[in-house]
Protein backbone atom coordinates (compact mmCIF):
# COMPACT_ATOMS: atom_id res chain seq x y z
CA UNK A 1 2.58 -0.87 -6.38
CA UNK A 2 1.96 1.76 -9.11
CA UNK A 3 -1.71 1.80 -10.41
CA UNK A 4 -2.96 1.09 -13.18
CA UNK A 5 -5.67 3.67 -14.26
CA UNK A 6 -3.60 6.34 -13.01
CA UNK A 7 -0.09 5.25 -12.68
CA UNK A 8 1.21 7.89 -11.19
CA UNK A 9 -1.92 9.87 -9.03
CA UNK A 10 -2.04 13.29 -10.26
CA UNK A 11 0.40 16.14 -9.29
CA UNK A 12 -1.84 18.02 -6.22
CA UNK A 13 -1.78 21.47 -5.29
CA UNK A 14 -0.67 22.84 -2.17
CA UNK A 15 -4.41 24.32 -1.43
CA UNK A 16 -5.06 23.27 2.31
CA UNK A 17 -8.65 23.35 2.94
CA UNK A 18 -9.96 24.31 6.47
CA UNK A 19 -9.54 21.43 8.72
CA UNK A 20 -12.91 19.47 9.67
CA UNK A 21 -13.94 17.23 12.79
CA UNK A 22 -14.23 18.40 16.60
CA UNK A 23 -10.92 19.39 17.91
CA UNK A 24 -10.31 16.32 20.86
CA UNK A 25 -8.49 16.35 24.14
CA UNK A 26 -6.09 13.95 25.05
CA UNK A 27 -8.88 12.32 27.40
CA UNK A 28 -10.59 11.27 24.13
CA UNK A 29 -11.24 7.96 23.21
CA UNK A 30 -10.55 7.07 19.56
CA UNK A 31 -11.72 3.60 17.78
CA UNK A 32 -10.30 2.84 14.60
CA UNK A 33 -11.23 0.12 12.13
CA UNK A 34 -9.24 -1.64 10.44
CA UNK A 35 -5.53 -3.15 11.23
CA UNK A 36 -4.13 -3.02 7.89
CA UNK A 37 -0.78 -0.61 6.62
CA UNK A 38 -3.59 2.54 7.42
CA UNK A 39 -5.24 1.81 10.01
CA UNK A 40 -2.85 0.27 12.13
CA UNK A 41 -0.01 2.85 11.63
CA UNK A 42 -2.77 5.80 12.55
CA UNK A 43 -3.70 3.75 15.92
CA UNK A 44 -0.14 3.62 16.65
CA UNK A 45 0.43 7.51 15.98
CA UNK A 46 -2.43 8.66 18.00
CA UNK A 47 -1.80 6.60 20.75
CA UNK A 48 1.85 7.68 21.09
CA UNK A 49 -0.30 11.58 20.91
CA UNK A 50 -1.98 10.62 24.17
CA UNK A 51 -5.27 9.26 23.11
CA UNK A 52 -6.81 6.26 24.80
CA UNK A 53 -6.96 4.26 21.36
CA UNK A 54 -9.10 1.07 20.31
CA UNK A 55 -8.02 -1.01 17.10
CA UNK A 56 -10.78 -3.27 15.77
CA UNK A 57 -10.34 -5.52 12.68
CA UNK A 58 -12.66 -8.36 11.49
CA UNK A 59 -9.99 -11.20 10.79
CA UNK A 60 -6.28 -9.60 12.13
CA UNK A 61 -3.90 -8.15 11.09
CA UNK A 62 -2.25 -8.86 7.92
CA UNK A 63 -5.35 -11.51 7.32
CA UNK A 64 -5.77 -13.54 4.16
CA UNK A 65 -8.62 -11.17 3.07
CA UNK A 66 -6.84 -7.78 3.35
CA UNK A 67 -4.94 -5.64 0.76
CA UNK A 68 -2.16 -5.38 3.41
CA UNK A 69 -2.19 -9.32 3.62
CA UNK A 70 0.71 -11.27 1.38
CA UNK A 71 4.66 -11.38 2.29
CA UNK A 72 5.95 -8.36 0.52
CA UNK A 73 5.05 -5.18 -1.11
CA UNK A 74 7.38 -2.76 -2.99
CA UNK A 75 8.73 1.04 -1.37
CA UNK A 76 9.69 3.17 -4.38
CA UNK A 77 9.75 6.86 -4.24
CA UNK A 78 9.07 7.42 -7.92
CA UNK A 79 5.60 9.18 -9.01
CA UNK A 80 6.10 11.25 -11.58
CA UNK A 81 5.76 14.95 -10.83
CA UNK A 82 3.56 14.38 -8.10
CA UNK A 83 5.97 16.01 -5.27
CA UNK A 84 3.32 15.10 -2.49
CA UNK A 85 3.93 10.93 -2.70
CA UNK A 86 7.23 11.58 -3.27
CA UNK A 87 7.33 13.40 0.09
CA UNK A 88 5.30 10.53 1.79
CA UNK A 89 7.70 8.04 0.58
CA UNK A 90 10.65 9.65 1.38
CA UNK A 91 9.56 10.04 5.22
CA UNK A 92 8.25 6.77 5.15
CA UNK A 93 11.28 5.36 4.09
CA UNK A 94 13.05 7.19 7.05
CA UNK A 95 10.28 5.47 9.26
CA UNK A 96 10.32 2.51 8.47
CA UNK A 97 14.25 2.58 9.11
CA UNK A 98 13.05 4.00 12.39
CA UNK A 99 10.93 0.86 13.60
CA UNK A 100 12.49 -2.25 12.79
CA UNK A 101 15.58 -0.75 14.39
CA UNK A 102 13.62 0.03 17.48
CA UNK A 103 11.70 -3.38 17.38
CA UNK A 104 14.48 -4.98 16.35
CA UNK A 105 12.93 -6.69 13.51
CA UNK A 106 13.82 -6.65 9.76
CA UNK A 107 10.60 -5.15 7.55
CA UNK A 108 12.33 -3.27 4.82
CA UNK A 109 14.78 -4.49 2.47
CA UNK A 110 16.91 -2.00 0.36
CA UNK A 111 17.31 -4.16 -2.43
CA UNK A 112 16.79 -0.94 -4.63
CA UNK A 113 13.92 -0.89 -7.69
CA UNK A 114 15.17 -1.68 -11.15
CA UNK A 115 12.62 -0.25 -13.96
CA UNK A 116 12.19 -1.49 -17.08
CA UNK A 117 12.45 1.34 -20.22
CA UNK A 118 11.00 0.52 -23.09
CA UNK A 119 11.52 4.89 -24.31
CA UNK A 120 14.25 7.19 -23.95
CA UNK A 121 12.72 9.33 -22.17
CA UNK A 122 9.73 7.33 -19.74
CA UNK A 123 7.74 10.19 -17.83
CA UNK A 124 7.30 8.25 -14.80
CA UNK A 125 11.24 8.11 -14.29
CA UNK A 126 12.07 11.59 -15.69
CA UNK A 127 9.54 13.40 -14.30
CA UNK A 128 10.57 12.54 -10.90
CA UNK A 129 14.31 13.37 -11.22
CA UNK A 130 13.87 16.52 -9.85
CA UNK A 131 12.31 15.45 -6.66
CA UNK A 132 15.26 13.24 -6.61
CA UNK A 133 17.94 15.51 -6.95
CA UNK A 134 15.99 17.78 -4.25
CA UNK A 135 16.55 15.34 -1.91
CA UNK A 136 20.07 13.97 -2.83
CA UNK A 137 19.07 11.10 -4.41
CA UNK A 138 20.15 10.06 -7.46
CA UNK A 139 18.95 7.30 -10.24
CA UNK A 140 21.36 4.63 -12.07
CA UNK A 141 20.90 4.23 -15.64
CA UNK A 142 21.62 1.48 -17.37
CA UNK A 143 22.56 0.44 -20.81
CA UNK A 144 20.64 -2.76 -21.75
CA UNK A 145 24.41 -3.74 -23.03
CA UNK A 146 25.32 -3.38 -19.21
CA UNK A 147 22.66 -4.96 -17.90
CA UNK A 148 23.42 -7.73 -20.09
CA UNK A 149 26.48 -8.00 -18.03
CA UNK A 150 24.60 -7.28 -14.66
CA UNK A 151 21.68 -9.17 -14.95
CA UNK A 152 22.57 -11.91 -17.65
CA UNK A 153 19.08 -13.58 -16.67
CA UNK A 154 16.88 -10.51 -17.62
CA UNK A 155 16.24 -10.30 -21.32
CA UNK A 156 16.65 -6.49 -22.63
CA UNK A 157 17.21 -6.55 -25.95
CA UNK A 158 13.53 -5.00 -26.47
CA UNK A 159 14.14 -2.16 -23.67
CA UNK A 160 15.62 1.38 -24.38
CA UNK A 161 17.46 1.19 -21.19
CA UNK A 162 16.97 0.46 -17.25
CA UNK A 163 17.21 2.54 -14.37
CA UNK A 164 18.27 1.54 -10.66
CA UNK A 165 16.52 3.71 -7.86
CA UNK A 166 19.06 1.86 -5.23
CA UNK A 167 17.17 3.76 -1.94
CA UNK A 168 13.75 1.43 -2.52
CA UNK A 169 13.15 -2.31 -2.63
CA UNK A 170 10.50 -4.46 -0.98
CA UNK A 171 8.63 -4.57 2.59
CA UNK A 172 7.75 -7.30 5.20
CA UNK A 173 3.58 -6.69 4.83
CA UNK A 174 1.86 -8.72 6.64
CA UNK A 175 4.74 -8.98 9.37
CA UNK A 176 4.67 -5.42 9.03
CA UNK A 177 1.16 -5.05 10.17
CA UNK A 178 1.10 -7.75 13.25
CA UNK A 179 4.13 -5.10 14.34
CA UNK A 180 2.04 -2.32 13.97
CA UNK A 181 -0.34 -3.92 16.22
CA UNK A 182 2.12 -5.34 18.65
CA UNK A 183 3.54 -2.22 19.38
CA UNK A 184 0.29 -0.78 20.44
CA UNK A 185 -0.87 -3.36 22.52
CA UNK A 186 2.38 -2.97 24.35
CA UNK A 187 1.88 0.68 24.57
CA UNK A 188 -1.12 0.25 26.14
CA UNK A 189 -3.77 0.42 23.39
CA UNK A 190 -6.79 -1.83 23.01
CA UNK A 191 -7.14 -4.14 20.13
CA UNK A 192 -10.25 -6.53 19.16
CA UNK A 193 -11.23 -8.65 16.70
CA UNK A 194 -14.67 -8.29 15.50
CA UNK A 195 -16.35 -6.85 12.32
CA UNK A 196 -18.09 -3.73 12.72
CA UNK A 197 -21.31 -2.05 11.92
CA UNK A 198 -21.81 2.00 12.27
CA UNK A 199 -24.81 2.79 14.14
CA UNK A 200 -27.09 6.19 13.59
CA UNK A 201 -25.26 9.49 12.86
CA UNK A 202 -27.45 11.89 15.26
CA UNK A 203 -26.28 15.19 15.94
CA UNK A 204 -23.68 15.63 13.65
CA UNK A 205 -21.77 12.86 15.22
CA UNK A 206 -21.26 9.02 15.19
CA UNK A 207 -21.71 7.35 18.43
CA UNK A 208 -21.33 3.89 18.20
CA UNK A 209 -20.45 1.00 16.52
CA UNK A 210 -21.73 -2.60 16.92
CA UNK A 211 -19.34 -5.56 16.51
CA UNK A 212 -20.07 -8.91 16.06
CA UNK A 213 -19.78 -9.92 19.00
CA UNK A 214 -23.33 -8.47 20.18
CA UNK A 215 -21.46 -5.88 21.94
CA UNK A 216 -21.40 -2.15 21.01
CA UNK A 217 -18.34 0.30 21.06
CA UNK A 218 -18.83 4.15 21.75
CA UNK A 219 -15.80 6.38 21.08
CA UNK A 220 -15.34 10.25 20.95
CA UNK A 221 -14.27 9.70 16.98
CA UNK A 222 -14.23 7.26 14.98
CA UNK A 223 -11.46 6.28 11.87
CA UNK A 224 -12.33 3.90 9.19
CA UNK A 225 -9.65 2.79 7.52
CA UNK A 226 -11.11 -0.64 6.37
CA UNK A 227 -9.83 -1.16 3.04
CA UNK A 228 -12.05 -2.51 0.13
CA UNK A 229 -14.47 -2.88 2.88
CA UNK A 230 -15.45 1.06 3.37
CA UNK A 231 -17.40 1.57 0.47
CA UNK A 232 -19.56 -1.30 1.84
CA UNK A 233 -19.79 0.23 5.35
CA UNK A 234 -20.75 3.24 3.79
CA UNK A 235 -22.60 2.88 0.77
CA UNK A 236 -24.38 5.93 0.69
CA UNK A 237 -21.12 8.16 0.46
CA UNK A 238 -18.11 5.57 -0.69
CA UNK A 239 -19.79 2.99 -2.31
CA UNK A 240 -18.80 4.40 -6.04
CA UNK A 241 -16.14 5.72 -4.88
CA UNK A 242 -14.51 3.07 -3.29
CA UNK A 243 -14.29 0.07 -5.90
CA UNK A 244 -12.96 -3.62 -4.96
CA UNK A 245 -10.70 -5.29 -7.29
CA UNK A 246 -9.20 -8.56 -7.68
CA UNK A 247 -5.48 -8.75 -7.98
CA UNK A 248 -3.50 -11.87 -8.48
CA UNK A 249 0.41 -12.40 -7.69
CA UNK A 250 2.38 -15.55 -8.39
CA UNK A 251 5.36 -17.18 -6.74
CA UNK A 252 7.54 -19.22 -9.70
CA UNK A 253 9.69 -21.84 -8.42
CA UNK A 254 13.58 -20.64 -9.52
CA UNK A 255 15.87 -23.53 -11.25
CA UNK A 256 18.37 -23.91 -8.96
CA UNK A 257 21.37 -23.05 -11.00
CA UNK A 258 19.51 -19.62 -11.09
CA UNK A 259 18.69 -19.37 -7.52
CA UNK A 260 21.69 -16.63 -6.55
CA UNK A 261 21.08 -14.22 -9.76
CA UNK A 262 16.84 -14.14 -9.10
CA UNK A 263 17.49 -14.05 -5.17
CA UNK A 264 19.73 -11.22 -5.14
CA UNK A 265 18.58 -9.13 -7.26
CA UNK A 266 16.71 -5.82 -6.99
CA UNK A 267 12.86 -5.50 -7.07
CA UNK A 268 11.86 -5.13 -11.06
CA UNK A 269 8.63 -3.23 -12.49
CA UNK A 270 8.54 -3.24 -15.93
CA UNK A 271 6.98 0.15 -17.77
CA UNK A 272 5.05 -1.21 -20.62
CA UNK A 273 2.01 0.56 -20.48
CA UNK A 274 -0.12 -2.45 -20.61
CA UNK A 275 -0.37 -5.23 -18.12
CA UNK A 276 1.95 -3.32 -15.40
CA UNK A 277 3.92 -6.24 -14.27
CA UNK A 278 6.07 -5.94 -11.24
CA UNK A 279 7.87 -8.56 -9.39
CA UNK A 280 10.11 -9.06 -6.01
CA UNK A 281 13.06 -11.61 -5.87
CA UNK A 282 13.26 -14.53 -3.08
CA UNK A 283 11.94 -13.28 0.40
CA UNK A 284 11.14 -15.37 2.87
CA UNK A 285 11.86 -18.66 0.76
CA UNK A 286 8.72 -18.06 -1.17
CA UNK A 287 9.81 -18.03 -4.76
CA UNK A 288 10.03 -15.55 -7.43
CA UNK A 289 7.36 -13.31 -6.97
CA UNK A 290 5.37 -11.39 -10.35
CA UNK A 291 2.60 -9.22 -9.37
CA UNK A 292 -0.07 -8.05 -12.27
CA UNK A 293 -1.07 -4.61 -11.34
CA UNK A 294 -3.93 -4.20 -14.43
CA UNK A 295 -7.07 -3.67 -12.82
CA UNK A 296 -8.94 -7.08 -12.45
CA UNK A 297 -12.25 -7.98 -12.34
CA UNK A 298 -14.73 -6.77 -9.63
CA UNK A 299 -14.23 -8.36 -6.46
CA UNK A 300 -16.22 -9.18 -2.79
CA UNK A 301 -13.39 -8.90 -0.29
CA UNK A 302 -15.35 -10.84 2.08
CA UNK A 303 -16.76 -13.86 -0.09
CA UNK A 304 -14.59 -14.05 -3.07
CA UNK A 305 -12.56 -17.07 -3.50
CA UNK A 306 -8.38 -16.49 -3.89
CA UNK A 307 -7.75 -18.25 -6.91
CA UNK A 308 -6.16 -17.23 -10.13
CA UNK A 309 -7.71 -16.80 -13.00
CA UNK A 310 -6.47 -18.78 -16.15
CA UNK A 311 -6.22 -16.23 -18.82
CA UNK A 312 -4.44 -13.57 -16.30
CA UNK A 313 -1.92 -16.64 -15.22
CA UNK A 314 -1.27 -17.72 -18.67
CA UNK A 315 -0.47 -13.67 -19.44
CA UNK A 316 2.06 -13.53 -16.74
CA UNK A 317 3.64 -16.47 -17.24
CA UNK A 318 4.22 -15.92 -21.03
CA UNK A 319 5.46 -12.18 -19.95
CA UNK A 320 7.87 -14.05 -17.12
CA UNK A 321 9.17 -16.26 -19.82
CA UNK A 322 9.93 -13.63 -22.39
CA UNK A 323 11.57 -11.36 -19.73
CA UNK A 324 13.14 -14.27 -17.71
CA UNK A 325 14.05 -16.63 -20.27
CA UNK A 326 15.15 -19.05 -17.10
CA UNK A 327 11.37 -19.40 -15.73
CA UNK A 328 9.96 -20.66 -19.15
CA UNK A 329 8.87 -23.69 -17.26
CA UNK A 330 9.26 -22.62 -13.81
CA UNK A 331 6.68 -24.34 -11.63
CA UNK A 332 3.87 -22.12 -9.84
CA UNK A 333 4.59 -23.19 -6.59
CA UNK A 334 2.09 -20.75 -4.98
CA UNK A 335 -0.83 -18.20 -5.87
CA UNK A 336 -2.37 -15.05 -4.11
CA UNK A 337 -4.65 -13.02 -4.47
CA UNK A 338 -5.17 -9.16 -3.05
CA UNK A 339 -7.68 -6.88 -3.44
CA UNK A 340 -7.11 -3.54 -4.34
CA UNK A 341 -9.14 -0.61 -2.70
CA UNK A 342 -9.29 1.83 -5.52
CA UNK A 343 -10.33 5.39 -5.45
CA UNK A 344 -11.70 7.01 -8.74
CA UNK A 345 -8.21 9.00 -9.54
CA UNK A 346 -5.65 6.37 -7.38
CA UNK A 347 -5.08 9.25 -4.29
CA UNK A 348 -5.80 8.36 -1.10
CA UNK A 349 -9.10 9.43 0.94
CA UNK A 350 -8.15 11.08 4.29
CA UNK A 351 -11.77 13.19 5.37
CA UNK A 352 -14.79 13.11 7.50
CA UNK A 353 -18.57 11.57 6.82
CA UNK A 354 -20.35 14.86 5.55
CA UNK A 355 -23.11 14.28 8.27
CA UNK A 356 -20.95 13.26 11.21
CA UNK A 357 -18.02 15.24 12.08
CA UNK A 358 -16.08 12.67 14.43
CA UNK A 359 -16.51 10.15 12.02
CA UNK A 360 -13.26 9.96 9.69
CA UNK A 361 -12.43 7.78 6.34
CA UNK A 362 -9.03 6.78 5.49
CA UNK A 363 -8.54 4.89 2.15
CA UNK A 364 -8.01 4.62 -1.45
CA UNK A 365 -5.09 2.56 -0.98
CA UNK A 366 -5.31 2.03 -4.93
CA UNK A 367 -2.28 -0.72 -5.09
CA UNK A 368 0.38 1.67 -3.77
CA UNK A 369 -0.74 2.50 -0.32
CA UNK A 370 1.10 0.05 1.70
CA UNK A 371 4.81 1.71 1.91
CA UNK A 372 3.10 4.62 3.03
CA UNK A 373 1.40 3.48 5.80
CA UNK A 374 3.91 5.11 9.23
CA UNK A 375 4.35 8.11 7.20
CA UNK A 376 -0.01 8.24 6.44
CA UNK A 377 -0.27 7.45 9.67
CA UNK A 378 1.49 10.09 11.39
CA UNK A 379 -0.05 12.57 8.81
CA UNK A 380 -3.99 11.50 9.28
CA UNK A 381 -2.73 12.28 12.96
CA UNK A 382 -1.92 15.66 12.66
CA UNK A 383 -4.80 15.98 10.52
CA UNK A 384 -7.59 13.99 12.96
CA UNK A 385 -6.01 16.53 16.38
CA UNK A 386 -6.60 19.59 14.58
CA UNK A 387 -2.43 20.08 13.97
CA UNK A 388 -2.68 20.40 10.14
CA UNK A 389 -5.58 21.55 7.97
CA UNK A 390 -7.28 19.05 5.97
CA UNK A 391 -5.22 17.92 2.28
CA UNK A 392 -7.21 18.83 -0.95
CA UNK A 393 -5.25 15.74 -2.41
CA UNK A 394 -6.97 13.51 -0.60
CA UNK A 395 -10.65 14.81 -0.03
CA UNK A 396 -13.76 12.60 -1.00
CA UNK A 397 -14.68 13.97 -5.02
């Protein structure tokens, strides 16, 4: 989902900077950490480039703890005039398509992304219409008097207008990820569950790794993609960098005579500059889903209990009520909470350890990571084998 701090991550250059890391033969043994919507998707892709590949993640896949944990999380292509997520998305999109046709399994559902206009002109929508129209896509606007007519349970009467981007909607996550790890067991990767502990950088390079287990794992290169958990891996370089929130989402209980309209229609995120609500309609019989996408409080990933905070309940359910007039008194009927891996400017972190040149980070997630993860993936790929120079976008500041 979009971030708060920076909404939309700033527009990047398209300065490539000199790739970095030892250039690896398909004999090479790679170990990534981490199973989640980065990690998992970058196993896959190097695997499928002929590298012997280990996964390793401390609880599974799609666990409880993990940002990519939950049911769903929202694909939208919109970012503002930053061309280079739009670009991610729309290959993403294309990939996603890809893989639940070839595993036969339904992750993404085009329910299309309905925004919320409180202005005339909102930058995040207009600013992206060009990317848009690049690529054939186009928006839907909508008068609030016709979505009056569409959406009789939404209450406009305080919006400008609404737009439908009818090519997004909402993803299968943690589904998504036991996939992702599926797939490369089947292909013939290696996957274990343990939590991990880097050992000495000597050389230039990273070794080893100790699990949990007692055991130790020694790899030609190493990728980190552990979420909230890399700054704490690697306090020295990510530990200010890489900053732990918590995040709370709620599932409402729908009144039955309201069931169809909330269950059918599109994802919603509502643009007004404050509290960054966003919200995805029945999936998987859960309820009526509202995420709150203001940064929270600091968070432990590991330790920190998943329950919801009064005051930022209260908040969402008031907003719920005013802009779903239906839900006034719609029951919680369950409560999550995710924790957001946020970089300093919300882009993602795809470079090496300055001291160890085999040893690669892959983060900054930020809240909108997740729909990005096959086409990430396949780019941190490219990037890791020496096939594409190094993105300024996403080096360590």
């Amino acid at each position: 989902m979009p971030s708060q701090p920076t909404f939309a991550p700033r527009s990047s250059s398209t300065v490539r900077l000199p790739r970095r890391g030892p250039l690896l033969d398909t004999k090479s043994h790679i170990v990534v950490v981490g199973a989640g919507a980065f990690g998992g998707w970058t196993a896959l892709w190097l695997l499928r480039a002929g590298f012997k590949v280990t996964l390793v993640d401390a609880w599974g896949p799609g666990n409880s703890r993990a940002s990519s944990g939950d049911e769903t999380r929202v694909i939208r292509s919109t970012y503002g005039d930053n061309e280079t997520y739009f670009n991610l998305n729309v290959r993403a999109l294309e990939l996603w398509r890809e893989h639940q046709h070839r595993w036969n399994k339904s992750l993404f559902f085009n329910t299309g992304v309905l925004w919320f206009c409180y202005e005339e002109f909102p930058s995040m929508i207009e600013a992206t219409e060009p990317f848009m129209t690049k690529h054939q896509l186009s928006y839907q606007y909508i008068s609030v008097q016709d979505a009056a007519k569409l959406y009789p349970h939404i209450h406009t009467a305080d919006l400008h207008h609404l737009v439908l981007d009818p090519y997004g909607g909402y993803l299968k996550a943690r589904e998504g990820c036991q996939a992702v790890q599926e797939a490369l067991v089947r292909g013939g990767g290696q996957y274990k569950t343990a939590f991990v502990k880097p050992q000495a950088i000597e050389g230039g390079r990273l070794g080893a790794i100790a699990l949990s287990d007692g055991t130790q794992l020694e790899a030609d290169a190493f990728v980190f993609a552990c979420g909230p958990w890399l700054g704490q891996l690697f306090p020295e370089i990510l530990n200010q960098t890489i900053i732990c929130t918590k995040q709370e989402a709620y599932y409402l209980g729908v009144p039955a005579s309201h069931t169809a309209l909330f269950d059918t229609m599109p994802v919603w995120i509502d643009l007004d500059g404050q509290d960054f609500y966003y919200g995805i309609p029945g999936n998987a019989y859960r309820g009526f889903k509202v995420g709150v996408d203001k940064r929270g409080e600091l968070f432990d990933p590991t330790h920190g209990e998943r329950i919801s905070h009064p005051e930022v309940l209260a908040k969402a359910r008031a907003f719920m009520a005013h802009r779903f007039p239906a839900l006034q008194n719609a029951p919680l009927v369950e409560s999550r909470v995710c924790p957001y891996e946020n970089s300093p400017d919300g882009n993602f972190i795809l470079d090496t350890h300055p001291e160890a040149d085999n040893c690669w980070f892959l983060g900054g997630g930020s809240g909108h990571g997740y729909k990005h993860g096959p086409a990430l993936g396949e780019l941190a790929t490219e990037i890791i084998t020496g096939k594409r120079d190094l993105e300024n976008l996403f080096r360590i500041r």
